[in-house]
Protein backbone atom coordinates (compact mmCIF):
# COMPACT_ATOMS: atom_id res chain seq x y z
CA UNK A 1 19.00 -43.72 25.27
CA UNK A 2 17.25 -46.33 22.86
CA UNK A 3 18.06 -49.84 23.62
CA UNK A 4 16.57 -52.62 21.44
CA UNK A 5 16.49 -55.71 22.92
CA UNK A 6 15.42 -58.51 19.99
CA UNK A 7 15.84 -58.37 16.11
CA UNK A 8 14.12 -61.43 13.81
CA UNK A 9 16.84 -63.67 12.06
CA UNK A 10 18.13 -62.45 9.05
CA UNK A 11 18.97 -64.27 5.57
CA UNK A 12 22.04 -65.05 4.04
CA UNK A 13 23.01 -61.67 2.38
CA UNK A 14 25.99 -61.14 -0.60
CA UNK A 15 28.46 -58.68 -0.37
CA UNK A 16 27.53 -55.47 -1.33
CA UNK A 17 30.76 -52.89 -1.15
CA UNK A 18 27.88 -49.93 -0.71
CA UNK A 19 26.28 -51.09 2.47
CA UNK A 20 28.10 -54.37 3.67
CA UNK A 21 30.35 -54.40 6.96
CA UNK A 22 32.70 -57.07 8.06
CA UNK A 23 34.16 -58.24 10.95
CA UNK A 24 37.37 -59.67 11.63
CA UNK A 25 37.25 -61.67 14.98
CA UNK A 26 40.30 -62.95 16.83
CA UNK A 27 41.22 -65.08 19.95
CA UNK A 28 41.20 -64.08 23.25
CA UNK A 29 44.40 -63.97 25.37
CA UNK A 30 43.76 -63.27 29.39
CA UNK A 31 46.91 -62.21 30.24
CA UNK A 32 44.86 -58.80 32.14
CA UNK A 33 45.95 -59.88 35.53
CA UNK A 34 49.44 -61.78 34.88
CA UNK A 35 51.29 -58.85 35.07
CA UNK A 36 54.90 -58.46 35.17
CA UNK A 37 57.51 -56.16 35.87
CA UNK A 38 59.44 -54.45 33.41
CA UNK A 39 60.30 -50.57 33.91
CA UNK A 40 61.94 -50.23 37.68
CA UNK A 41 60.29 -47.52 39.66
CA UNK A 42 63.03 -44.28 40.22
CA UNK A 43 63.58 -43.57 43.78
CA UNK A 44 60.95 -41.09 45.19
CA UNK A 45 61.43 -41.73 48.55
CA UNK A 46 63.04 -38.40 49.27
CA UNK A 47 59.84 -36.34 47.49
CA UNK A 48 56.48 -35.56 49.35
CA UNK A 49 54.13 -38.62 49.87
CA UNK A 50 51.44 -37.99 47.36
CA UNK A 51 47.04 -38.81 48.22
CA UNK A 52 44.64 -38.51 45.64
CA UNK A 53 44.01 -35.06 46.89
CA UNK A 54 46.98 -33.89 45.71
CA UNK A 55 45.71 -34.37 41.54
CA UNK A 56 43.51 -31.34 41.75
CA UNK A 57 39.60 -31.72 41.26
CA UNK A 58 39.68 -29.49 38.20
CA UNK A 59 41.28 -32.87 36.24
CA UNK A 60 38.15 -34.00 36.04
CA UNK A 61 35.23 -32.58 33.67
CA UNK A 62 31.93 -31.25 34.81
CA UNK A 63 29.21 -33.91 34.37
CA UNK A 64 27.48 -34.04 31.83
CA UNK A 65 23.49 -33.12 32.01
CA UNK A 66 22.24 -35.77 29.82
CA UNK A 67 23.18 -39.48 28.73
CA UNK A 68 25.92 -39.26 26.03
CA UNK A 69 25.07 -42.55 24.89
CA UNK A 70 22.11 -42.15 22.78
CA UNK A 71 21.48 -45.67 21.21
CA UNK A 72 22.30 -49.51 22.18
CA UNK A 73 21.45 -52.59 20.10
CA UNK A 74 23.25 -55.64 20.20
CA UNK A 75 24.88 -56.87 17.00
CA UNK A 76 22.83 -60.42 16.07
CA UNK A 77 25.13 -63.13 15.39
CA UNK A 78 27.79 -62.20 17.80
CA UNK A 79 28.49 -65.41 19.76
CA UNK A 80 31.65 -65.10 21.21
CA UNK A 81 32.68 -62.10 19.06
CA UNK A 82 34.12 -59.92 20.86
CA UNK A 83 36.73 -56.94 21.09
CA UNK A 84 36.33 -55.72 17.74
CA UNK A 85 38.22 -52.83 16.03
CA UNK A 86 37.16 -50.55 13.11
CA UNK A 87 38.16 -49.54 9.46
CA UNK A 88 36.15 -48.44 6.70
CA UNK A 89 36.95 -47.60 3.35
CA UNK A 90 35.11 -47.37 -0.03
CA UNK A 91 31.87 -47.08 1.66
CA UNK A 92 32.76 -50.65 3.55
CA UNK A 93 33.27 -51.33 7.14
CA UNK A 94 34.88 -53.97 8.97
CA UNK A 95 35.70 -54.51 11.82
CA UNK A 96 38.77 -56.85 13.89
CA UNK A 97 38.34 -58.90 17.13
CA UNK A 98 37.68 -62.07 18.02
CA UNK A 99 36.05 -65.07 18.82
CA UNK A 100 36.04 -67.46 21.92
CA UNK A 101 33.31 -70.39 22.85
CA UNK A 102 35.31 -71.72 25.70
CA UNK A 103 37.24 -70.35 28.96
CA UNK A 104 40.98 -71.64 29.69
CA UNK A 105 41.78 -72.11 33.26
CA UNK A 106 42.11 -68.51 35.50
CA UNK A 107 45.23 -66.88 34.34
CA UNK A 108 45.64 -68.85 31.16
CA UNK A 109 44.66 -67.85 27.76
CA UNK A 110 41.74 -68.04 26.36
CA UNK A 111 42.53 -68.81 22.45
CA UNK A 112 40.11 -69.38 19.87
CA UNK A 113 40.20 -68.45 15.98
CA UNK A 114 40.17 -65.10 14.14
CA UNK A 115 37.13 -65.22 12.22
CA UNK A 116 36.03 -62.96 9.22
CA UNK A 117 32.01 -62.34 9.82
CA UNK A 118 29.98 -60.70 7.05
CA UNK A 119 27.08 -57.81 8.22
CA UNK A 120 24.32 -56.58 6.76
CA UNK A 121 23.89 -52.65 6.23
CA UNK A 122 21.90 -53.22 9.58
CA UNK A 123 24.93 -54.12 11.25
CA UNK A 124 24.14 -57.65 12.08
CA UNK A 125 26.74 -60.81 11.14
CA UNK A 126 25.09 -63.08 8.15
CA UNK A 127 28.08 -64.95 7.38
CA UNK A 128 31.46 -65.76 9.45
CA UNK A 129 34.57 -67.65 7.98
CA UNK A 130 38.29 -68.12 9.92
CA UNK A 131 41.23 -66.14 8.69
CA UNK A 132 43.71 -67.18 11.35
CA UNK A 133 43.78 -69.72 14.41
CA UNK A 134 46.32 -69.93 16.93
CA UNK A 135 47.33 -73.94 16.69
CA UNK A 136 51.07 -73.96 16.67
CA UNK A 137 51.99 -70.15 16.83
CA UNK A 138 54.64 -68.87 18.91
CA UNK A 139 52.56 -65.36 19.45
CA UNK A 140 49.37 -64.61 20.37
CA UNK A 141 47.57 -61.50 19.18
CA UNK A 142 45.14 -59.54 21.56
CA UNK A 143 42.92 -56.37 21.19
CA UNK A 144 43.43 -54.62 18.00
CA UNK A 145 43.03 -51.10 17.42
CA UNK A 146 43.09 -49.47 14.43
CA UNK A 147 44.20 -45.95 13.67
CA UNK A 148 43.13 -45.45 9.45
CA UNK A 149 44.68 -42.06 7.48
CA UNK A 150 43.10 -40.85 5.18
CA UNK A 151 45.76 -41.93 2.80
CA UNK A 152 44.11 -45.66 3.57
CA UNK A 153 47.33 -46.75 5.39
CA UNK A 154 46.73 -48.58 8.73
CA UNK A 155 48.80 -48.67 11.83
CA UNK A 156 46.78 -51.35 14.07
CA UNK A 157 48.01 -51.90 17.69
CA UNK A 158 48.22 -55.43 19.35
CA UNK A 159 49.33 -56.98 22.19
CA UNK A 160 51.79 -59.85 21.23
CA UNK A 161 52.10 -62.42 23.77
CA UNK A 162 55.03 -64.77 23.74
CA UNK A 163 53.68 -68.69 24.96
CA UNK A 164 57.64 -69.47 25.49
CA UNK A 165 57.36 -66.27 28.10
CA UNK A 166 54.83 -67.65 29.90
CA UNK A 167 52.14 -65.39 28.00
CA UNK A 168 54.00 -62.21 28.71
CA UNK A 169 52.81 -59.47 26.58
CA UNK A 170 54.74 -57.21 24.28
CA UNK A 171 53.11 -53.89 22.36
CA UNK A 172 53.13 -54.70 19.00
CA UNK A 173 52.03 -53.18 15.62
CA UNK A 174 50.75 -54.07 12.15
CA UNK A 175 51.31 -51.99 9.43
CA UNK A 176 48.73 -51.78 6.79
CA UNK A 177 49.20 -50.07 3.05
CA UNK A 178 45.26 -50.07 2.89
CA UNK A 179 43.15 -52.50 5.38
CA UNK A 180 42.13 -54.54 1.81
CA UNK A 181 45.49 -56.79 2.52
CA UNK A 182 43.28 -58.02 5.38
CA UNK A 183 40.67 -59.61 2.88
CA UNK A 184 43.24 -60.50 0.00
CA UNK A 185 46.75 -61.41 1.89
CA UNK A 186 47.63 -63.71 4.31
CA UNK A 187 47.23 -62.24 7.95
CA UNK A 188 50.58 -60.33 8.86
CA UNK A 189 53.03 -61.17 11.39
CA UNK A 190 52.77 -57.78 14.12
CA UNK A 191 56.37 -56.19 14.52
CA UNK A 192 57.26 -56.77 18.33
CA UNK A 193 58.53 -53.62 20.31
CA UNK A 194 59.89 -55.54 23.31
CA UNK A 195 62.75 -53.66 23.28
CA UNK A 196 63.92 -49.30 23.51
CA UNK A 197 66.24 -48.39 20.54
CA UNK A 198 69.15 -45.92 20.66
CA UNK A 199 66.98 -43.00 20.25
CA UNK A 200 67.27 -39.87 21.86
CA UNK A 201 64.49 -40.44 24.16
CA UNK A 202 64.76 -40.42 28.19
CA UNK A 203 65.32 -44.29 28.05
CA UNK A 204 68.09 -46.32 28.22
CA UNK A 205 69.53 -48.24 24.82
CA UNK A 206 67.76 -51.61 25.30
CA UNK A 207 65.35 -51.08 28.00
CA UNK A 208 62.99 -53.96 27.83
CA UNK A 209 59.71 -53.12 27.11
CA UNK A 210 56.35 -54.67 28.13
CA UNK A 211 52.57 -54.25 28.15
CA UNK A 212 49.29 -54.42 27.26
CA UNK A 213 46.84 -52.51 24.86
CA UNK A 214 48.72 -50.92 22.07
CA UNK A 215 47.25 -48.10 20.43
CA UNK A 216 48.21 -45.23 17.85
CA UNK A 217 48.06 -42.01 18.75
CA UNK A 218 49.39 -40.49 15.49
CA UNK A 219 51.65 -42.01 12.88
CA UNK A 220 54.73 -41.80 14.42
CA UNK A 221 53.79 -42.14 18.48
CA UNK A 222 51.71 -44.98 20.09
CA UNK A 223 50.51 -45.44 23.84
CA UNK A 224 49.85 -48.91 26.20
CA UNK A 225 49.85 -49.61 29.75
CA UNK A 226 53.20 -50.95 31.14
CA UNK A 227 53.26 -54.02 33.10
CA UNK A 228 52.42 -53.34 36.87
CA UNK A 229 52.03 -49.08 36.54
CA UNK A 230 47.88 -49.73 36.45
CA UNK A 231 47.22 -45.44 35.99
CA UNK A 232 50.01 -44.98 33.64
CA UNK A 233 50.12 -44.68 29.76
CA UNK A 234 53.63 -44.81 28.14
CA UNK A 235 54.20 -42.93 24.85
CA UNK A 236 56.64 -44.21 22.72
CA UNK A 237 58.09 -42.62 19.29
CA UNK A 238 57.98 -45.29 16.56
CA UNK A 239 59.96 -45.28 13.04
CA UNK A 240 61.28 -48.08 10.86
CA UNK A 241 64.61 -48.03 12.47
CA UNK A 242 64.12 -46.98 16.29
CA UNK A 243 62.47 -46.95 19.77
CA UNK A 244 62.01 -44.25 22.05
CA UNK A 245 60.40 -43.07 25.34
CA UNK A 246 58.42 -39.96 24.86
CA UNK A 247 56.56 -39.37 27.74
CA UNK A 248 53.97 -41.48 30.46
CA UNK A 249 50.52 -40.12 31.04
CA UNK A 250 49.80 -41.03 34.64
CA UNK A 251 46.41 -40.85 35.56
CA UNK A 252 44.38 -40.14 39.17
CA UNK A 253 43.88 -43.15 41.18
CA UNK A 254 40.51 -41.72 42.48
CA UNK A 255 38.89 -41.86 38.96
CA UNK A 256 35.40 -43.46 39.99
CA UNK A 257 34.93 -45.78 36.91
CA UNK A 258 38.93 -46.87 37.15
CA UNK A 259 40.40 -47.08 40.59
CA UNK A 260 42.11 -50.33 39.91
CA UNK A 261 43.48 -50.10 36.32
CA UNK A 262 43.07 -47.49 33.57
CA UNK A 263 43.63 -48.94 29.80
CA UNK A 264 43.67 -47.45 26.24
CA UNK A 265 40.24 -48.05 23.75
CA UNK A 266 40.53 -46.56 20.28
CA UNK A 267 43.25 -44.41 19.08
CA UNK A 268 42.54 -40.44 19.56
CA UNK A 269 40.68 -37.79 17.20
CA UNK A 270 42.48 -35.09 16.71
CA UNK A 271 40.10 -32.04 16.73
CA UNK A 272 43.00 -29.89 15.96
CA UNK A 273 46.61 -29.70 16.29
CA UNK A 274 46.46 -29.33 19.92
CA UNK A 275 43.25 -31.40 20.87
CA UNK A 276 42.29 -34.85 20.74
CA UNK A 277 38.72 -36.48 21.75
CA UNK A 278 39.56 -39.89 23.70
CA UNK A 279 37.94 -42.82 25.01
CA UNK A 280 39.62 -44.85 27.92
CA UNK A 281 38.91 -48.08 29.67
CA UNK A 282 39.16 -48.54 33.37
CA UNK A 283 38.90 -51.18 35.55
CA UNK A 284 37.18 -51.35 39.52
CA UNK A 285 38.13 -53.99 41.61
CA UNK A 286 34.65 -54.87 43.79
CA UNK A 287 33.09 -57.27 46.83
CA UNK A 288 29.45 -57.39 46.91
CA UNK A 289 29.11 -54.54 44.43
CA UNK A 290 31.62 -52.27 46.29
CA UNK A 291 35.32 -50.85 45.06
CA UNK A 292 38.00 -52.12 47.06
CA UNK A 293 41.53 -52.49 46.75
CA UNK A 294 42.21 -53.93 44.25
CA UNK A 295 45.88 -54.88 44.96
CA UNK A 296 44.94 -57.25 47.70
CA UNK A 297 42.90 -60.03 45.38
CA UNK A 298 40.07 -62.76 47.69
CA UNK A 299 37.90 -65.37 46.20
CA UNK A 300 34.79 -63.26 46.12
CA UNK A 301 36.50 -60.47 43.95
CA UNK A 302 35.16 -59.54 40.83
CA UNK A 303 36.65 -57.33 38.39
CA UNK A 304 34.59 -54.36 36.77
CA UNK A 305 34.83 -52.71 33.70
CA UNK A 306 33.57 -49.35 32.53
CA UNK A 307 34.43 -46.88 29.34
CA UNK A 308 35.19 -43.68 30.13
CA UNK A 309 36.37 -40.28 27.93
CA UNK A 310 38.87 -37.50 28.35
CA UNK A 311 40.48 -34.82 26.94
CA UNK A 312 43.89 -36.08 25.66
CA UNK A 313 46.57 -32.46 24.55
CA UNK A 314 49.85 -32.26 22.70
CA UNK A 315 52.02 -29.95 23.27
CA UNK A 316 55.44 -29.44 21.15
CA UNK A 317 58.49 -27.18 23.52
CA UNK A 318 60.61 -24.24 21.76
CA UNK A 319 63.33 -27.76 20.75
CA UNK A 320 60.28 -29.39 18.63
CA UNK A 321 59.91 -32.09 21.36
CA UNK A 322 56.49 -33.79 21.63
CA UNK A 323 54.30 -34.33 24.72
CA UNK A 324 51.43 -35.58 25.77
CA UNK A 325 48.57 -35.02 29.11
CA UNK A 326 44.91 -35.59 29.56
CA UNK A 327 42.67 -33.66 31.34
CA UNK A 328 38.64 -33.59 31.31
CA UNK A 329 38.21 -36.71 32.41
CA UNK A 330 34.48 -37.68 32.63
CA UNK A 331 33.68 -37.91 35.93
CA UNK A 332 31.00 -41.05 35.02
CA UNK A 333 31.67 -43.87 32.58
CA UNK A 334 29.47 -43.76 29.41
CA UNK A 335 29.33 -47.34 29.36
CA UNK A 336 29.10 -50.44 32.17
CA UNK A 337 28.02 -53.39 32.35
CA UNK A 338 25.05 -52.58 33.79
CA UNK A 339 24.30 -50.48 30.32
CA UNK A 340 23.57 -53.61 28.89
CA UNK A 341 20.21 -55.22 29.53
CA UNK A 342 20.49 -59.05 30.67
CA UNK A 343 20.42 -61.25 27.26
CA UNK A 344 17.03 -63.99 27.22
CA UNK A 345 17.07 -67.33 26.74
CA UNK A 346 19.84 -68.05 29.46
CA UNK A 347 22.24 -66.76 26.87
CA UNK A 348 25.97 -66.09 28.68
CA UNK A 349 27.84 -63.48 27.94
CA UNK A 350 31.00 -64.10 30.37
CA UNK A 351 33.95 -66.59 30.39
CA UNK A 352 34.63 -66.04 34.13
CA UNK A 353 31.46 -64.84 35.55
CA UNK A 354 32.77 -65.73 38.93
CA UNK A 355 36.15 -63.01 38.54
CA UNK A 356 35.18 -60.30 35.85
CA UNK A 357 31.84 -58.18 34.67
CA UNK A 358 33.85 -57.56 31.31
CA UNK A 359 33.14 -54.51 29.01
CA UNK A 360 35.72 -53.80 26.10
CA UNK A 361 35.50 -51.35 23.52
CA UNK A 362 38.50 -51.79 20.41
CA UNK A 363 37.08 -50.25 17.93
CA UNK A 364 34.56 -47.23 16.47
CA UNK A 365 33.85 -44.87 12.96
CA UNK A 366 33.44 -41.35 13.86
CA UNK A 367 31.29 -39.01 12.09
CA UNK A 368 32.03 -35.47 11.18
CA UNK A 369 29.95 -32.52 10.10
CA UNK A 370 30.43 -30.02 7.16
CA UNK A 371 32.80 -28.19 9.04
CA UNK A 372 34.80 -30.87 10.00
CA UNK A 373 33.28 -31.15 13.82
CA UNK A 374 33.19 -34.43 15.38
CA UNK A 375 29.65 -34.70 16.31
CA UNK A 376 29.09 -38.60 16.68
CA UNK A 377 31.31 -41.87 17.76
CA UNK A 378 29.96 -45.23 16.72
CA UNK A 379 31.65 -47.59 19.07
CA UNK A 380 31.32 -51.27 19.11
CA UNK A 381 31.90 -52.13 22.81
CA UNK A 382 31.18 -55.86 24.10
CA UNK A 383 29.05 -57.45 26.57
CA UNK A 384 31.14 -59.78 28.62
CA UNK A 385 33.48 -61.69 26.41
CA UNK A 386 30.94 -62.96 24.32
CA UNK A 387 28.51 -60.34 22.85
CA UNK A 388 29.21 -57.68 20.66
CA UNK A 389 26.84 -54.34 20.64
CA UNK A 390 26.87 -51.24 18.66
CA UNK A 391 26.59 -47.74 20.73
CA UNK A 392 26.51 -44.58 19.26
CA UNK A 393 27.89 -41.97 21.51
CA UNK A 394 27.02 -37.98 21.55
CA UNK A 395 30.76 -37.08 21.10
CA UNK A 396 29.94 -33.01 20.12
CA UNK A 397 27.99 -32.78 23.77
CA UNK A 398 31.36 -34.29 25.72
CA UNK A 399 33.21 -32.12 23.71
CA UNK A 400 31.32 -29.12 24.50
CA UNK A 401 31.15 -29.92 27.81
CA UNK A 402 34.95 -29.99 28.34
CA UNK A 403 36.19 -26.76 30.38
CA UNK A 404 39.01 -25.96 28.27
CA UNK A 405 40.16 -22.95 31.46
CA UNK A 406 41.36 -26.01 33.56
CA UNK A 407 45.40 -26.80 34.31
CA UNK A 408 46.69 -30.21 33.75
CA UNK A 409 49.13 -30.55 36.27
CA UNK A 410 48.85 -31.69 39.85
CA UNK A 411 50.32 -29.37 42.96
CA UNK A 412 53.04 -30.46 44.23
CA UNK A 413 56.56 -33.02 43.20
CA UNK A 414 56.02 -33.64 39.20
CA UNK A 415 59.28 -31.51 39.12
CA UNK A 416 61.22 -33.68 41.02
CA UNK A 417 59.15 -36.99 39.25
CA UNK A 418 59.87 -35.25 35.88
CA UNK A 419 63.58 -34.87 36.77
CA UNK A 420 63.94 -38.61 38.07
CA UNK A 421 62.18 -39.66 34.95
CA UNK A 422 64.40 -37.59 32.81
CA UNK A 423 61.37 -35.82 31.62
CA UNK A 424 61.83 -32.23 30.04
CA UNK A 425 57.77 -31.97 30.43
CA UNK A 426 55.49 -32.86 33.19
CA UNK A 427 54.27 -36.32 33.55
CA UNK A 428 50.72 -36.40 33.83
């Protein structure tokens, strides 16, 4: 892996729609730990207790013989932006996050301005201006990520957190004709799912909904993490009039890189109809550099993030119903804190050095070949909650490396789960 450490200053650049990239920074909102409940747990207690053992070992994919990160350079200019997601069209990139100088109180937000910063075709910010600050708004935006068709339309995920809730977060979604409206229109109000429609999906009319890290998985479904279910993904089924539950991924507990929390990235990329390449974010709760429970929170706790991939499959029954189940999941995280060298100059890169080692990752452009192959991911994960870096990861050698043999469902009671859940498909 190349890492490069210090770039000189660079001048004041125009736009130039062949080579120029953009980013769109917004505040940050540390509502990460201030769960709340919002989707009762069914009755298991008459099914067989279930260990870690029990998600078989094949879940997981061989590792990987060589780095799959294979270049690291921070992006110059990136003071407290942070948590950026991608778009690109016409030959121009940009890129949404946000942008924080100072930390709110534990468990409070931590708001700041979005922020429209100009790069170079090096990839490093020459100019920054705000588009949007959070003085007097009812709802906070966190963590966009963007999911572009080729059409140019734009479904971007958010997390929508209502102040008058006490900051309790809500997926939400912005809908995009073509991600220009960001640069020419005023920024749009996100559509709030907080709560199930009337659908025919396995929940009931008016379920309140809650959660954190929206993200598209196609055009019609999208995926977050429901308050207090740390390994689970919920699918939902999204159209202009309705709501619906299609199916939650629950994930291992013994993941290495995410034994506390698992979390969405980027949306997928479909490799075919079947396949999608996916990136993940988990979370280790640690004491003097070890995991421990993280359920059971002391002073000297610190919260550790990694990036992780998977395999992420849809499957469609006889009926035409849609599911969803991951397997392949890298044993090793392809990016940790630790992947970043320590920044000079007694530069910070944290907001709460003394509870998190943060490490994001919102947004990336992948790169195809002639064929149509994925072969590359450009991600742009951050460095605390201040830095932002560019990585480019070796997605055809994950890819390969998936064993594509392997079953994708646990041993024992996700017939009984599925039943309780209403599920027609197994919840993995």
């Amino acid at each position: 892996m190349t890492i490069i450490l210090e770039q000189a200053p660079l001048p004041r650049l125009g736009p130039d729609p062949a080579e120029s990239v953009i980013l769109l920074a917004r505040p940050l909102v540390d509502s990460c730990f201030e769960d709340q409940a919002a989707w009762p747990e069914p009755d298991v207690s008459s099914l067989p207790e279930v260990t870690y053992e029990d998600w078989p070992d094949n879940l997981f994919a061989p590792e990987l013989d060589q780095d799959p990160i294979l270049s690291l350079r921070e992006v110059n200019s990136s003071e407290g932006i942070f948590n950026v997601t991608a778009l690109k069209i016409k030959g121009v990139r940009y890129l949404l996050g946000r942008q924080v100088e100072e930390a709110a109180p534990w468990g409070q937000p931590d708001t700041g301005p979005l922020v429209l910063a100009e790069l170079n075709s090096d990839g490093d910010i020459v100019y920054t201006s705000k588009v949007w600050t959070p003085d007097g708004q009812a709802v906070l935006i966190e963590d966009p990520r963007a999911d572009q068709a080729e059409d140019d339309t734009t479904t971007i995920g958010v997390t929508a957190v209502r102040r008058q809730e006490g900051n309790k977060a809500y997926p939400g979604l912005i809908i995009l004709r073509s991600p220009e409206q960001l640069l020419i229109e005023p920024f749009p109000e996100p559509r709030i799912i907080d709560q199930f429609g009337g659908g025919e999906g396995t929940t009931p009319v008016s379920r309140e909904v809650g959660g954190k890290g929206t993200t598209a998985i196609d055009k019609t479904n999208i995926m977050y993490r429901p308050e207090r279910m740390n390994h689970t993904l919920r699918v939902l089924k999204v159209t202009e009039d309705d709501v619906a539950h299609v199916v939650d991924i629950n994930f291992p507990k013994n993941i290495p890189w995410a034994q506390y929390k698992i979390g969405t990235t980027t949306s997928p990329v479909w490799l075919n109809d079947r396949e999608a390449y996916i990136e993940l974010h988990g979370i280790n709760a640690t004491v003097d550099g070890q995991v421990v429970d993280g359920e059971v929170e002391t002073d000297n706790m610190i919260y550790e993030y990694a990036i992780g991939t998977a395999r992420l499959l849809r499957t469609v029954d006889e009926a035409g119903n849609v599911s969803f189940s991951v397997d392949n999941i890298s044993r090793a995280a392809i990016i940790t804190p630790d992947s970043f060298p320590a920044l000079t100059g007694g530069r910070q890169v944290e907001l709460h050095p003394d509870k998190r080692r943060a490490e994001y990752n919102c947004g990336a452009i992948s790169t195809r070949d002639a064929s149509g192959e994925l072969v590359r991911r450009e991600l742009f994960p951050n460095q605390g909650d201040k830095r932002t870096w560019y990585a480019v990861v070796d997605a055809k050698a994950i890819i390969a490396n998936w064993d594509r043999s392997i079953a994708t469902q646990p041993k024992r009671r996700w017939a009984g789960l599925a039943k309780l859940y209403g599920q027609t498909t197994p919840i993995i």
